[in-house]
PDB file of N, CA and C in Angstrom:
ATOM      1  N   UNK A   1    -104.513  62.244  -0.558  1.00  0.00           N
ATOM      2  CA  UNK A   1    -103.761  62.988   0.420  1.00  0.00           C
ATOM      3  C   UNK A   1    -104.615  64.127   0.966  1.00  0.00           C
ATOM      4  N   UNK A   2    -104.389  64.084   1.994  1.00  0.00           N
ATOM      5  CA  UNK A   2    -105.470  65.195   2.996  1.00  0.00           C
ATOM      6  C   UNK A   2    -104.389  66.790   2.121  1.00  0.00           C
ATOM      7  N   UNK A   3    -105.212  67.705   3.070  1.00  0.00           N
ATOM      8  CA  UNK A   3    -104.194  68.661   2.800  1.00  0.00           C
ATOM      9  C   UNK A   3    -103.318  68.936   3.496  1.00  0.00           C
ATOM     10  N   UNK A   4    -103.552  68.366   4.915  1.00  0.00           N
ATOM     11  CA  UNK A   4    -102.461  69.006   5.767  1.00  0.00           C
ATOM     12  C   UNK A   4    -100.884  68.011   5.788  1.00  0.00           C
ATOM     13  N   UNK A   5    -101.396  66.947   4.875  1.00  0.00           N
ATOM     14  CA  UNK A   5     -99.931  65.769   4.301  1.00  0.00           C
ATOM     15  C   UNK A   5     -99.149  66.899   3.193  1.00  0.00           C
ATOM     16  N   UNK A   6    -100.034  67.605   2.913  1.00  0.00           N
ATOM     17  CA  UNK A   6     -99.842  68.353   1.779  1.00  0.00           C
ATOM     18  C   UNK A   6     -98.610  69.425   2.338  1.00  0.00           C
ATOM     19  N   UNK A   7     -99.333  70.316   3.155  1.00  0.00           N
ATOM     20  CA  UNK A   7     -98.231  70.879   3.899  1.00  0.00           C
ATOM     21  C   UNK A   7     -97.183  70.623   4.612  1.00  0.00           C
ATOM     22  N   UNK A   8     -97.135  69.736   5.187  1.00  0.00           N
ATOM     23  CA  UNK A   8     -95.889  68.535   5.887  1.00  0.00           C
ATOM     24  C   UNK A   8     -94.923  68.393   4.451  1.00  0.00           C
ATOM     25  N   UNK A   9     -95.693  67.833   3.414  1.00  0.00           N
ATOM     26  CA  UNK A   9     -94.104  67.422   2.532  1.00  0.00           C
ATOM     27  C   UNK A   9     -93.412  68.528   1.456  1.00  0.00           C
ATOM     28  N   UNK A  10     -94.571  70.238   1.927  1.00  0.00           N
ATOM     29  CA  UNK A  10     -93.538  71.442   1.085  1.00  0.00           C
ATOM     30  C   UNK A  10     -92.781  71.687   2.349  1.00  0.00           C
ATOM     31  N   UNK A  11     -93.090  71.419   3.944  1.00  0.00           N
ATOM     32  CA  UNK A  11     -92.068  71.951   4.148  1.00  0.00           C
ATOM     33  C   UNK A  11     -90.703  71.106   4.789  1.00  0.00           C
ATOM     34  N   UNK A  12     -91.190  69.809   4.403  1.00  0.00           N
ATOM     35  CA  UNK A  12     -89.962  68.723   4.417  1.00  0.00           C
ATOM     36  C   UNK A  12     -89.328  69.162   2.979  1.00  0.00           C
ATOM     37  N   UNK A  13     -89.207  69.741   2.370  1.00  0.00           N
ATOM     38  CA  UNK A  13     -88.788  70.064   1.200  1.00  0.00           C
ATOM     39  C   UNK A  13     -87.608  70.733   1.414  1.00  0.00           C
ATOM     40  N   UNK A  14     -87.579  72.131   1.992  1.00  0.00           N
ATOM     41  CA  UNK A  14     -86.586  73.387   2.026  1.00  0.00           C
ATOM     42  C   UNK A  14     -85.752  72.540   2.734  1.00  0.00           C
ATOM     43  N   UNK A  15     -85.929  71.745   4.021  1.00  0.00           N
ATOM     44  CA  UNK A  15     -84.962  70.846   5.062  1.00  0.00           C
ATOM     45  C   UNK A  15     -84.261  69.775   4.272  1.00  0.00           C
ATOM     46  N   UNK A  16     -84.898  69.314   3.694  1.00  0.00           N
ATOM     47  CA  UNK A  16     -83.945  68.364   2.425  1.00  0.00           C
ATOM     48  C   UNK A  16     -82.744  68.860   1.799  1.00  0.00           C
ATOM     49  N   UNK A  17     -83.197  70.243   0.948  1.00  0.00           N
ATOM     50  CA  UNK A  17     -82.069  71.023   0.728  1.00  0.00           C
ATOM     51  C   UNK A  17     -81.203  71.516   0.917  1.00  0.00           C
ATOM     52  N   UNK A  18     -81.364  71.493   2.314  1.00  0.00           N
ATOM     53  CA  UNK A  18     -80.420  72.480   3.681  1.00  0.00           C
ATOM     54  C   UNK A  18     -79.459  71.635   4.063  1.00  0.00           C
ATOM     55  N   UNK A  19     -80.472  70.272   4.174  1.00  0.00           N
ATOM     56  CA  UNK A  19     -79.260  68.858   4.699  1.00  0.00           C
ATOM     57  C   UNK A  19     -78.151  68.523   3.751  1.00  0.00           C
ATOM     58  N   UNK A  20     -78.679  68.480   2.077  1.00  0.00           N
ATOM     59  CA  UNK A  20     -77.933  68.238   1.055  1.00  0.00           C
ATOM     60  C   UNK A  20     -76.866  69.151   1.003  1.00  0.00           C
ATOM     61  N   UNK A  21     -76.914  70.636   1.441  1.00  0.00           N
ATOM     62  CA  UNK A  21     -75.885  71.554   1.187  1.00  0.00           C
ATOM     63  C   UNK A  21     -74.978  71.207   2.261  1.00  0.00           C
ATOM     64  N   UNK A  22     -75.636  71.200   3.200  1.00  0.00           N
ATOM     65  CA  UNK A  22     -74.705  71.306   4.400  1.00  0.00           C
ATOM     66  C   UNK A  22     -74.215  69.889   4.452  1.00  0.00           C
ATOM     67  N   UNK A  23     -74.118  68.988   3.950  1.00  0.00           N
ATOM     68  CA  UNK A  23     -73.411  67.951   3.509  1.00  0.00           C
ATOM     69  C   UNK A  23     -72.129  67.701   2.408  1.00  0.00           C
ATOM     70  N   UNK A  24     -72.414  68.510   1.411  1.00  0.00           N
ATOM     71  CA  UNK A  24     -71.760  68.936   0.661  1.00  0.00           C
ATOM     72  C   UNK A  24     -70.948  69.877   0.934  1.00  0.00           C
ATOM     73  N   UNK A  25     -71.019  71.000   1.560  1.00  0.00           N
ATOM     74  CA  UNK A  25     -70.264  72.021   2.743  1.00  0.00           C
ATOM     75  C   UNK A  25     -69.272  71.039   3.897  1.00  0.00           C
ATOM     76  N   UNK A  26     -69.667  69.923   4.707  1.00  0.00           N
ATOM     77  CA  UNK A  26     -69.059  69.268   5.221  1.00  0.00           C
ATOM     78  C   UNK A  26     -67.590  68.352   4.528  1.00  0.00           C
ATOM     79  N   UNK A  27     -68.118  67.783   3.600  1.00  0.00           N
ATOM     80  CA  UNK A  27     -67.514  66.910   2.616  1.00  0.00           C
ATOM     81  C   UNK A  27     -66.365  68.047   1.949  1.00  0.00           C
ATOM     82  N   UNK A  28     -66.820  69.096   0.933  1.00  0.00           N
ATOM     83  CA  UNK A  28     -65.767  69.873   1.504  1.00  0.00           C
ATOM     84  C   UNK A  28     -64.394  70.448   2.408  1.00  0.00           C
ATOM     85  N   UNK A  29     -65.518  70.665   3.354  1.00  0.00           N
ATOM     86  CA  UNK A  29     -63.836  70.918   4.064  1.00  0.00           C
ATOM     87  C   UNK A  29     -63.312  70.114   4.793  1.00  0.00           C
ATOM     88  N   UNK A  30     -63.682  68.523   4.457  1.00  0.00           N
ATOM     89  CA  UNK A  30     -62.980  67.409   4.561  1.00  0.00           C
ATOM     90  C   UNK A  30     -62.124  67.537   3.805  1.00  0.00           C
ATOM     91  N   UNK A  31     -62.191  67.644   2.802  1.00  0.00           N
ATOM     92  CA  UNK A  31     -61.276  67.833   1.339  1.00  0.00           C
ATOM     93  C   UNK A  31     -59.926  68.621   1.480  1.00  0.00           C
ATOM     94  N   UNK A  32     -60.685  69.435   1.828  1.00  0.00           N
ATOM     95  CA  UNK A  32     -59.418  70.790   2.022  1.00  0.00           C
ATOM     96  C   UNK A  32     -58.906  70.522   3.563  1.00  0.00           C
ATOM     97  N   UNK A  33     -59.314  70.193   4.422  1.00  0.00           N
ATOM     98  CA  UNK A  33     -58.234  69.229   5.374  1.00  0.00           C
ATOM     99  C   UNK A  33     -57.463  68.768   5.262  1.00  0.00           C
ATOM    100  N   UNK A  34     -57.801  67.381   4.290  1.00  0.00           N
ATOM    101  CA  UNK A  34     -56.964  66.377   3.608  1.00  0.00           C
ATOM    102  C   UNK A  34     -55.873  66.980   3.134  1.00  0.00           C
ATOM    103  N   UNK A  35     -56.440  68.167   2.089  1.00  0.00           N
ATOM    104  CA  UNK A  35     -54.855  68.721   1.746  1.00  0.00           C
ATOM    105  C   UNK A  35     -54.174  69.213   2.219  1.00  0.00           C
ATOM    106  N   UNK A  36     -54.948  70.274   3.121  1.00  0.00           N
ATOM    107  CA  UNK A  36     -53.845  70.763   4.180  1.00  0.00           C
ATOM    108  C   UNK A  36     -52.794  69.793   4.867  1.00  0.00           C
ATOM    109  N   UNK A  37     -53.305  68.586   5.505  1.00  0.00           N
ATOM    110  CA  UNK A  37     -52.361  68.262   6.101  1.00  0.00           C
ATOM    111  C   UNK A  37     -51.654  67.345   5.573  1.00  0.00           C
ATOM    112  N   UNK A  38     -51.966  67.263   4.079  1.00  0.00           N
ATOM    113  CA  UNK A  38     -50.749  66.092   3.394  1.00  0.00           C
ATOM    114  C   UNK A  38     -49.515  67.460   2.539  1.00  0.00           C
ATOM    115  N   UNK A  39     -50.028  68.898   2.593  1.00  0.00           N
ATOM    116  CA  UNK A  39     -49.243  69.493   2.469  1.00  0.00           C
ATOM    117  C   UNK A  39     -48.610  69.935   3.498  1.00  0.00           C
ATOM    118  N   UNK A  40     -48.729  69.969   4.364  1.00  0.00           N
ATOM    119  CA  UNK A  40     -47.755  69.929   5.785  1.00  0.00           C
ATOM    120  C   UNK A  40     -46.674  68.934   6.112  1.00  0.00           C
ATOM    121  N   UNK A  41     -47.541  67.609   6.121  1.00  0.00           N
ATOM    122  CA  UNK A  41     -46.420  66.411   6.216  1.00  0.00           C
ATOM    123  C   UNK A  41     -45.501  66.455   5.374  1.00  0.00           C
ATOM    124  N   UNK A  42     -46.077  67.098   3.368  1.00  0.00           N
ATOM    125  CA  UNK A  42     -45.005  67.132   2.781  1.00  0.00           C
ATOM    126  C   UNK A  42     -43.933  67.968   2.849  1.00  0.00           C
ATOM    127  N   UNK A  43     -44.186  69.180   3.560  1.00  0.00           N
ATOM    128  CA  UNK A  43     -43.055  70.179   4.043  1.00  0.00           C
ATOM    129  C   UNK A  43     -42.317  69.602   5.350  1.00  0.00           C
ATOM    130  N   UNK A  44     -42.674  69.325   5.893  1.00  0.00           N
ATOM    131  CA  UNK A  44     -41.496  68.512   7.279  1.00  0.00           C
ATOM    132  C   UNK A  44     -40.812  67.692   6.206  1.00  0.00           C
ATOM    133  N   UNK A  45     -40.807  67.045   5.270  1.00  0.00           N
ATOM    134  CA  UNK A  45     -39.713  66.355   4.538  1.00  0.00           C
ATOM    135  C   UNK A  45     -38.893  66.922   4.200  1.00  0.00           C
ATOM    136  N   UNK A  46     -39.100  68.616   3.623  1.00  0.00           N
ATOM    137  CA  UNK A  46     -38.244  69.149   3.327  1.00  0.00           C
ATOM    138  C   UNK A  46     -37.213  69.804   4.467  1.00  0.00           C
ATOM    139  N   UNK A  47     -37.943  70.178   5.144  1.00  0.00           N
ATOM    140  CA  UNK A  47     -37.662  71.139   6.387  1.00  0.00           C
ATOM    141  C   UNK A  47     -36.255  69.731   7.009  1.00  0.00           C
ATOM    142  N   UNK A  48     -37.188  68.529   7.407  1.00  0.00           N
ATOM    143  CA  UNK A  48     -36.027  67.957   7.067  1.00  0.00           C
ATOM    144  C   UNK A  48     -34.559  66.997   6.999  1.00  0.00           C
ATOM    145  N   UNK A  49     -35.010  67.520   5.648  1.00  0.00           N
ATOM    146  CA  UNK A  49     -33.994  67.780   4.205  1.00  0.00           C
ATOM    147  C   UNK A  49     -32.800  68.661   4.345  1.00  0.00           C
ATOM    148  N   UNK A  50     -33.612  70.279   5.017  1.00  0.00           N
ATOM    149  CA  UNK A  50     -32.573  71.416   5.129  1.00  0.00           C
ATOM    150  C   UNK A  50     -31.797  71.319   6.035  1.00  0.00           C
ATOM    151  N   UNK A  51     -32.682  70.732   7.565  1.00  0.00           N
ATOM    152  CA  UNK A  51     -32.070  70.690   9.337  1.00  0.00           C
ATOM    153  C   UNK A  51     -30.590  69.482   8.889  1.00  0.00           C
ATOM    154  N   UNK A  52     -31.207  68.825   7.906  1.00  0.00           N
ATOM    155  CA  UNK A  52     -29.965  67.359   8.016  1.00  0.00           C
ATOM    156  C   UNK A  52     -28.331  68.084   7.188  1.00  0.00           C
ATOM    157  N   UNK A  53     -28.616  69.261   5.915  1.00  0.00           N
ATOM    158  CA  UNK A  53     -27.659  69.754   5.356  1.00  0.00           C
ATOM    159  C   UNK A  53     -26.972  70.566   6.314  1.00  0.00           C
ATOM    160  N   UNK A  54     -27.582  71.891   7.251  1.00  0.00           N
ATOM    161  CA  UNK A  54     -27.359  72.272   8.012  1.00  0.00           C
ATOM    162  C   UNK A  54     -25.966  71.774   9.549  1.00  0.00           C
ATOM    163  N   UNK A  55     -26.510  70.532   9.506  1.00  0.00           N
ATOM    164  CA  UNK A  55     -26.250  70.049  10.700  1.00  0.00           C
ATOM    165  C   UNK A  55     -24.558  69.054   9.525  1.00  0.00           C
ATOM    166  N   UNK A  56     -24.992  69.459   8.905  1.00  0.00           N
ATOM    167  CA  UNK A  56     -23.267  68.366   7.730  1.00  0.00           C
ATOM    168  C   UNK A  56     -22.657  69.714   7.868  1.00  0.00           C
ATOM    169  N   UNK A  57     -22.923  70.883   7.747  1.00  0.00           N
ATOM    170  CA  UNK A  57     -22.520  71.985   7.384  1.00  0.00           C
ATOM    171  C   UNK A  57     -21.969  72.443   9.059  1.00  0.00           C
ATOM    172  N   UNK A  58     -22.168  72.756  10.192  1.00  0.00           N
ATOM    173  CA  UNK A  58     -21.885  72.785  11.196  1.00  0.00           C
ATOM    174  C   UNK A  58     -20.626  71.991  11.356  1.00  0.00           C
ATOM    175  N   UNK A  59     -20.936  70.518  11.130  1.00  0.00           N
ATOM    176  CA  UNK A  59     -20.036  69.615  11.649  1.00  0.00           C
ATOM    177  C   UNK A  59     -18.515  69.697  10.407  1.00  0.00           C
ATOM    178  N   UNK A  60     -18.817  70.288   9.480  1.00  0.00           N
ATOM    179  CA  UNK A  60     -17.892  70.281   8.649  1.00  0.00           C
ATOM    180  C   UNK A  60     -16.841  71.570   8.979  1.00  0.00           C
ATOM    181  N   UNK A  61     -17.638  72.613   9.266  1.00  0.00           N
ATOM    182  CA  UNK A  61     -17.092  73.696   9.977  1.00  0.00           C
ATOM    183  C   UNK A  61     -16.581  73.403  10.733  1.00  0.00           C
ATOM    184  N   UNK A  62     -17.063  73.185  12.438  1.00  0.00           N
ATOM    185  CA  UNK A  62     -16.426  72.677  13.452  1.00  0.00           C
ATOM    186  C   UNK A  62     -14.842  71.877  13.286  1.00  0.00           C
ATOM    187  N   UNK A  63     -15.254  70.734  12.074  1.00  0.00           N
ATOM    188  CA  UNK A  63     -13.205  70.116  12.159  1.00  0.00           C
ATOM    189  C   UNK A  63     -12.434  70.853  11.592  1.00  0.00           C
ATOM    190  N   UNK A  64     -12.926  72.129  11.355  1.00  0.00           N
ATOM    191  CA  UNK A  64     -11.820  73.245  10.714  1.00  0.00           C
ATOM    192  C   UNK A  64     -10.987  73.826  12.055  1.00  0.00           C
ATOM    193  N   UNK A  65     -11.872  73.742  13.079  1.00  0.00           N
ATOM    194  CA  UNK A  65     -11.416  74.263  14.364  1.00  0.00           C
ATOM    195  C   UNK A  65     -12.082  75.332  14.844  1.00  0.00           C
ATOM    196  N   UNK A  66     -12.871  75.613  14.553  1.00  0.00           N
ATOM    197  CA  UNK A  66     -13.750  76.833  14.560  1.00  0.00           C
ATOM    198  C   UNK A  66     -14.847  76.567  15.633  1.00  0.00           C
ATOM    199  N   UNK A  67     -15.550  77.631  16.435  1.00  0.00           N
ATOM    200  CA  UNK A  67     -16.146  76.873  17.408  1.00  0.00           C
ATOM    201  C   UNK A  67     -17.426  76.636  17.345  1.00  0.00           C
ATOM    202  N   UNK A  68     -18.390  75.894  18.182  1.00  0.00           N
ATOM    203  CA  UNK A  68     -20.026  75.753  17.198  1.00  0.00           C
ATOM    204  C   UNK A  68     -20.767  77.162  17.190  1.00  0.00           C
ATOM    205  N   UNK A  69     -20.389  78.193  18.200  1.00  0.00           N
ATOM    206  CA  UNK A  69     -21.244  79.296  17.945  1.00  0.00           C
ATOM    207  C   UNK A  69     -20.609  80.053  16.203  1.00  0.00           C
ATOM    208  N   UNK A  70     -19.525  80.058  15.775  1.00  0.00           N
ATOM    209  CA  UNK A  70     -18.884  80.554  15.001  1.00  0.00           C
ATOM    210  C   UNK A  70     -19.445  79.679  13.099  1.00  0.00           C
ATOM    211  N   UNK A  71     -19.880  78.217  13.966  1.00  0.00           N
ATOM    212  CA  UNK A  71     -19.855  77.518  13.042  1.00  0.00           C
ATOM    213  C   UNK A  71     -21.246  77.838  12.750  1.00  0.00           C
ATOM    214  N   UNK A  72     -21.957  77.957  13.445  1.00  0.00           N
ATOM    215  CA  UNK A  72     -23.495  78.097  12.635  1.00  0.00           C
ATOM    216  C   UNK A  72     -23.883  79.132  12.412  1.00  0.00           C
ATOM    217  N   UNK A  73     -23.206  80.479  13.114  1.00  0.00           N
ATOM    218  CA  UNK A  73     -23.211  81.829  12.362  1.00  0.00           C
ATOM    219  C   UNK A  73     -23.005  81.563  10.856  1.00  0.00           C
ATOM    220  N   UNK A  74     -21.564  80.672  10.438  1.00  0.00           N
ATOM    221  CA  UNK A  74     -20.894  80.768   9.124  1.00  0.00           C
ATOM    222  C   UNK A  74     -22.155  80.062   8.310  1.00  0.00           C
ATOM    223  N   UNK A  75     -22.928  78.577   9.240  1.00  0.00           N
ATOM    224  CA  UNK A  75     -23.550  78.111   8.049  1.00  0.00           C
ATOM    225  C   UNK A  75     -25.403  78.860   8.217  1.00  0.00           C
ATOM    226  N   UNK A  76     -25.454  80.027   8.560  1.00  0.00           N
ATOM    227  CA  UNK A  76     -26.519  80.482   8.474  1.00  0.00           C
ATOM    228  C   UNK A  76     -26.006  81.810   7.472  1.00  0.00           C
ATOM    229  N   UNK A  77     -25.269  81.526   7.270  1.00  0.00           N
ATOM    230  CA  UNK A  77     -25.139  82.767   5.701  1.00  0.00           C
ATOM    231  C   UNK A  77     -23.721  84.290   6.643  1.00  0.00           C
ATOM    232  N   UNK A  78     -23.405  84.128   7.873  1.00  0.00           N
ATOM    233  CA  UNK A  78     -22.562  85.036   8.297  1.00  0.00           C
ATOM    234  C   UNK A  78     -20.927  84.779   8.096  1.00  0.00           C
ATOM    235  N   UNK A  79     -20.284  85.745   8.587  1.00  0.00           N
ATOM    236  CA  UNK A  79     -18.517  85.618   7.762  1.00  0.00           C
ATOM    237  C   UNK A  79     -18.039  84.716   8.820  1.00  0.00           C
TER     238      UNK A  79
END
């Protein structure tokens, strides 16, 4: 090996390392994507969960005779 092959492969060296991190940095916050948005989708299940009780709770009010502004005051926690 000449010398100047010599110098070419210390400083293909540091760039190797840089690629490996920043690959690993990528892959990452693939990761934490992933969770983010399978913890999102899993909250709209709940969310809903609540809009569907809500909306039993309205309509249950309402055949009392009561009117819908009155009724979702009552089922949002008011007298």
């Amino acid at each position: 090996m000449t010398e100047e092959n010599k110098k070419d492969k210390k400083k293909c060296g540091g760039k190797g390392k840089a690629m490996f991190a920043y690959g690993i940095i990528q892959l990452g916050s693939s990761v934490v994507s992933a969770v983010a948005l399978a913890t999102i989708a899993l909250s709209f299940c709940s969310v809903k969960q609540e809009s569907k009780l809500f909306k039993e709770c309205v309509e249950e009010v309402q055949s009392t005779g009561k009117s819908s502004s009155d009724a979702v005051r009552f089922c949002n926690g008011g007298n």
